[in-house]
N, C-alpha and C. Protein backbone atom coordinates (compact mmCIF):
# COMPACT_ATOMS: atom_id res chain seq x y z
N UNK A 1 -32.41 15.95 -27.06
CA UNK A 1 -32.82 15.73 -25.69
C UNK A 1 -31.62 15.93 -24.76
N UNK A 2 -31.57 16.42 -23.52
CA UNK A 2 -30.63 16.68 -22.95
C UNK A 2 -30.94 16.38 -21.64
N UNK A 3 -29.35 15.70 -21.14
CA UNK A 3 -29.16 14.16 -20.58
C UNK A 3 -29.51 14.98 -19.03
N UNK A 4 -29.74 14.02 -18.73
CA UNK A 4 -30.27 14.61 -17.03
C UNK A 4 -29.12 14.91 -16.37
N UNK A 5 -28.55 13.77 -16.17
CA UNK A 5 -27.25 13.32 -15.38
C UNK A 5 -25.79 13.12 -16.47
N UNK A 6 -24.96 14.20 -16.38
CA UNK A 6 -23.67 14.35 -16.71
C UNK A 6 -22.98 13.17 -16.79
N UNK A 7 -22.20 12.90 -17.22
CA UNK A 7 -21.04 11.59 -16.74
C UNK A 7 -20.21 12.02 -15.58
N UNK A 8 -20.15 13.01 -15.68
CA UNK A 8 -19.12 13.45 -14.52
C UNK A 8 -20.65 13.53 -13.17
N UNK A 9 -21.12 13.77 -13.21
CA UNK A 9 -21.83 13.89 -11.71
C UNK A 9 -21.74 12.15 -11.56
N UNK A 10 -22.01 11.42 -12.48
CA UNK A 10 -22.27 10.35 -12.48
C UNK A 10 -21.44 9.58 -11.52
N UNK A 11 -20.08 9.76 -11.80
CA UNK A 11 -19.03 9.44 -11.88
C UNK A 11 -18.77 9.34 -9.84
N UNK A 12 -18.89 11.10 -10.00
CA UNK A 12 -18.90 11.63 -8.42
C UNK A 12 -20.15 11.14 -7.91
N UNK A 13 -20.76 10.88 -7.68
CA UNK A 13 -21.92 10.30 -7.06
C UNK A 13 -21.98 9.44 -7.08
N UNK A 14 -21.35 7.73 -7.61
CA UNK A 14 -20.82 7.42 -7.17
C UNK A 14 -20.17 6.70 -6.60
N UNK A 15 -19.14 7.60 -6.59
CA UNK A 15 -18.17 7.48 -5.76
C UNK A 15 -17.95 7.80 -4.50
N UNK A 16 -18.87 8.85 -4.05
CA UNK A 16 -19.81 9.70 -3.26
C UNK A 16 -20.78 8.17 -2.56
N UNK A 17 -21.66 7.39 -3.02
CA UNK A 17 -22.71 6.04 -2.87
C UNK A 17 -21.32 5.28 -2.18
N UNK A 18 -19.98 5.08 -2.56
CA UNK A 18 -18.92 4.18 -1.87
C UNK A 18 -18.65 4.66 -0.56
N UNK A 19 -19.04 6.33 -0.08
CA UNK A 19 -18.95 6.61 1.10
C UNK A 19 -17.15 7.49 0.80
N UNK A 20 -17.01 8.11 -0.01
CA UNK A 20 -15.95 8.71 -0.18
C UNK A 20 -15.83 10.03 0.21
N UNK A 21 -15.07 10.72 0.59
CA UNK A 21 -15.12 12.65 1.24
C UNK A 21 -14.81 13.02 -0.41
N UNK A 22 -15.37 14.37 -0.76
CA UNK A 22 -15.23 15.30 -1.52
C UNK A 22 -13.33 15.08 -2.05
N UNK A 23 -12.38 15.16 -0.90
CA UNK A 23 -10.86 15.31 -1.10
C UNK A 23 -11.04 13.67 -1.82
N UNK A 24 -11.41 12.74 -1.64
CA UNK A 24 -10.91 11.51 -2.11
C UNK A 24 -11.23 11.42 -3.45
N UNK A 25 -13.04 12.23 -3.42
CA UNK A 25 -13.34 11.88 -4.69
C UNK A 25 -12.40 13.18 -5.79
N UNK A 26 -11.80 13.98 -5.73
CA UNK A 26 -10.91 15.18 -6.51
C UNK A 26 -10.50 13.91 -6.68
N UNK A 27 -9.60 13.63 -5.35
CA UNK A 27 -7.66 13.00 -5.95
C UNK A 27 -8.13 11.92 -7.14
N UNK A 28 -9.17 10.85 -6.71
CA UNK A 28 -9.88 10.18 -7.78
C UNK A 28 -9.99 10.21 -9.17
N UNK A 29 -10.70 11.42 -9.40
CA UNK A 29 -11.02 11.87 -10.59
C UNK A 29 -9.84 12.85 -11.15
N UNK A 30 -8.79 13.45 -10.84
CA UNK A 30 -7.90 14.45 -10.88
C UNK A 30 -8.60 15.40 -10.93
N UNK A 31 -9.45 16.26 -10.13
CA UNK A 31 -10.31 17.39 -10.06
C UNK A 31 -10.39 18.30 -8.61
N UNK A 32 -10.76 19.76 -8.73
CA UNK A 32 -10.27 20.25 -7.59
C UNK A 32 -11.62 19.52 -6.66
N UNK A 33 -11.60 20.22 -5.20
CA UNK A 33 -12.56 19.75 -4.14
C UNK A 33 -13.43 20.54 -4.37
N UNK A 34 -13.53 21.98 -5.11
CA UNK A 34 -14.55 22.98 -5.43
C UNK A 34 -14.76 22.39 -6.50
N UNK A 35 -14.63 21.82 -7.11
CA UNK A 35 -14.78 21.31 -8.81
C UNK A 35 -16.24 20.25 -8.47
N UNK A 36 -15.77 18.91 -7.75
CA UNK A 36 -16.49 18.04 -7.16
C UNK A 36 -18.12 18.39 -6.53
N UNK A 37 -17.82 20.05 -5.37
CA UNK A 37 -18.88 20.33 -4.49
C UNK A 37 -19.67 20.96 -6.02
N UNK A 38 -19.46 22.12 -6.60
CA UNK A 38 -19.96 21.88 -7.25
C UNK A 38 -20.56 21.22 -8.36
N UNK A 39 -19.90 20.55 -9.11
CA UNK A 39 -20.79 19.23 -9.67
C UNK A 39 -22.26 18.83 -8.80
N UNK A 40 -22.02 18.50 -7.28
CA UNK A 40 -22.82 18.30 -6.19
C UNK A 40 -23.73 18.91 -6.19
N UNK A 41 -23.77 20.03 -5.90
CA UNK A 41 -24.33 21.12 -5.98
C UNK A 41 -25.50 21.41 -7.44
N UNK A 42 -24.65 21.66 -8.23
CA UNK A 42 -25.72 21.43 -9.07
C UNK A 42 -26.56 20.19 -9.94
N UNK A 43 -26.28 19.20 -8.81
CA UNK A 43 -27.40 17.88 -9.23
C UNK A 43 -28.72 18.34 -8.21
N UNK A 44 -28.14 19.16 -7.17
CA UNK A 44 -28.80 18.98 -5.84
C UNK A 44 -30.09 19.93 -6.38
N UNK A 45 -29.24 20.99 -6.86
CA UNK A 45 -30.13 22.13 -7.49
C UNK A 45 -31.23 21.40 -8.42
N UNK A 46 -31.08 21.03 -9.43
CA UNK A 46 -31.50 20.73 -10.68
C UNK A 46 -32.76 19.27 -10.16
N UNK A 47 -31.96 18.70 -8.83
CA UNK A 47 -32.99 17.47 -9.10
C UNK A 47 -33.50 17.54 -8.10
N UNK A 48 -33.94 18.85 -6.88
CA UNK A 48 -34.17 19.05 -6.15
C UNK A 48 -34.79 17.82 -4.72
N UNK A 49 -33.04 18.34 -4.51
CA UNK A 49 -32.41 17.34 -3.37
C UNK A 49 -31.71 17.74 -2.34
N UNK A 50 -32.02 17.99 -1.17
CA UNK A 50 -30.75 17.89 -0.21
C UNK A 50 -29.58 17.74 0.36
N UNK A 51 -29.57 16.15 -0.11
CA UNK A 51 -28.05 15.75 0.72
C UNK A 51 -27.74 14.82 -0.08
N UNK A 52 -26.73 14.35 0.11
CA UNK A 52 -25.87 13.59 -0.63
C UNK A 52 -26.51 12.30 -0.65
N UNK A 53 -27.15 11.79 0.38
CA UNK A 53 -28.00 10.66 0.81
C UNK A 53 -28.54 10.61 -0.57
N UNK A 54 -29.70 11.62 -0.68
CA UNK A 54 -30.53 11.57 -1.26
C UNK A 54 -30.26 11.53 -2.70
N UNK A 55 -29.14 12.50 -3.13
CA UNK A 55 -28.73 12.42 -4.63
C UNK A 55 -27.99 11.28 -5.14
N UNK A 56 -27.74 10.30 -4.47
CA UNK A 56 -27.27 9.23 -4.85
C UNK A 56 -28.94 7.78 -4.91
N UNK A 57 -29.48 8.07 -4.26
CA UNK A 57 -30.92 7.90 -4.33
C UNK A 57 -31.57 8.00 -5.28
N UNK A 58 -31.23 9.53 -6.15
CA UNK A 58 -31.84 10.40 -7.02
C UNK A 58 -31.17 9.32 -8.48
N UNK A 59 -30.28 9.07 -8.37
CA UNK A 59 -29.39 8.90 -9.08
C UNK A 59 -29.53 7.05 -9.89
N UNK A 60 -29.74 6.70 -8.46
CA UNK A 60 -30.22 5.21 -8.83
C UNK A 60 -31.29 5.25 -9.63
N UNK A 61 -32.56 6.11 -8.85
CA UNK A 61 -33.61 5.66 -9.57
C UNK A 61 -33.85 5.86 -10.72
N UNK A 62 -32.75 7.34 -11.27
CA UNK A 62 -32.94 7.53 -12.84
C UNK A 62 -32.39 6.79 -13.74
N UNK A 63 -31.35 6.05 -13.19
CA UNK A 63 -30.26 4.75 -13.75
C UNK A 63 -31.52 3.73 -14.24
N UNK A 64 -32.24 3.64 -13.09
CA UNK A 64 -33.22 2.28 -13.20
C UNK A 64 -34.02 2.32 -14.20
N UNK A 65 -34.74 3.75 -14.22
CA UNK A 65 -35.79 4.28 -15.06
C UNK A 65 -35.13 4.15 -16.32
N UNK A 66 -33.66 4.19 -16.63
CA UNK A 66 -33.57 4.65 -17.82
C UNK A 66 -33.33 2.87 -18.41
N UNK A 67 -32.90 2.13 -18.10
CA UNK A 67 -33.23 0.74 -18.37
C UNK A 67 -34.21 0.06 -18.89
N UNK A 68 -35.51 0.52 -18.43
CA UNK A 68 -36.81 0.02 -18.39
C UNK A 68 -37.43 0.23 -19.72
């Protein structure tokens, strides 16, 4: 089975939910700022989402779901 959510998007998103810019979350993680957008990017793709709002949204509820 193959995992929805990465550890690393995980990770960036968030950190991203703390209200962090793309540059904070790199220096954070030691990763470039293109490294980060995309990670972003392809949650946005995959879990068809918009904005950052929302993928951290996206993100909770699959956390929750996966608890249950």
């Amino acid at each position: 089975m193959r995992t929805l959510v990465s550890p690393r998007q995980t990770d960036i998103l968030m950190l991203a939910a703390a209200d962090r810019s793309d540059k904070e979350i790199a220096a954070a993680l030691g990763i470039s700022r293109r490294t980060v957008r995309t990670h972003l990017e392809r949650f946005y793709r995959t879990h068809s989402v918009h904005s950052r709002a929302a993928a951290v949204a996206r993100l909770l509820i699959l956390q929750r779901d996966t608890y249950r």
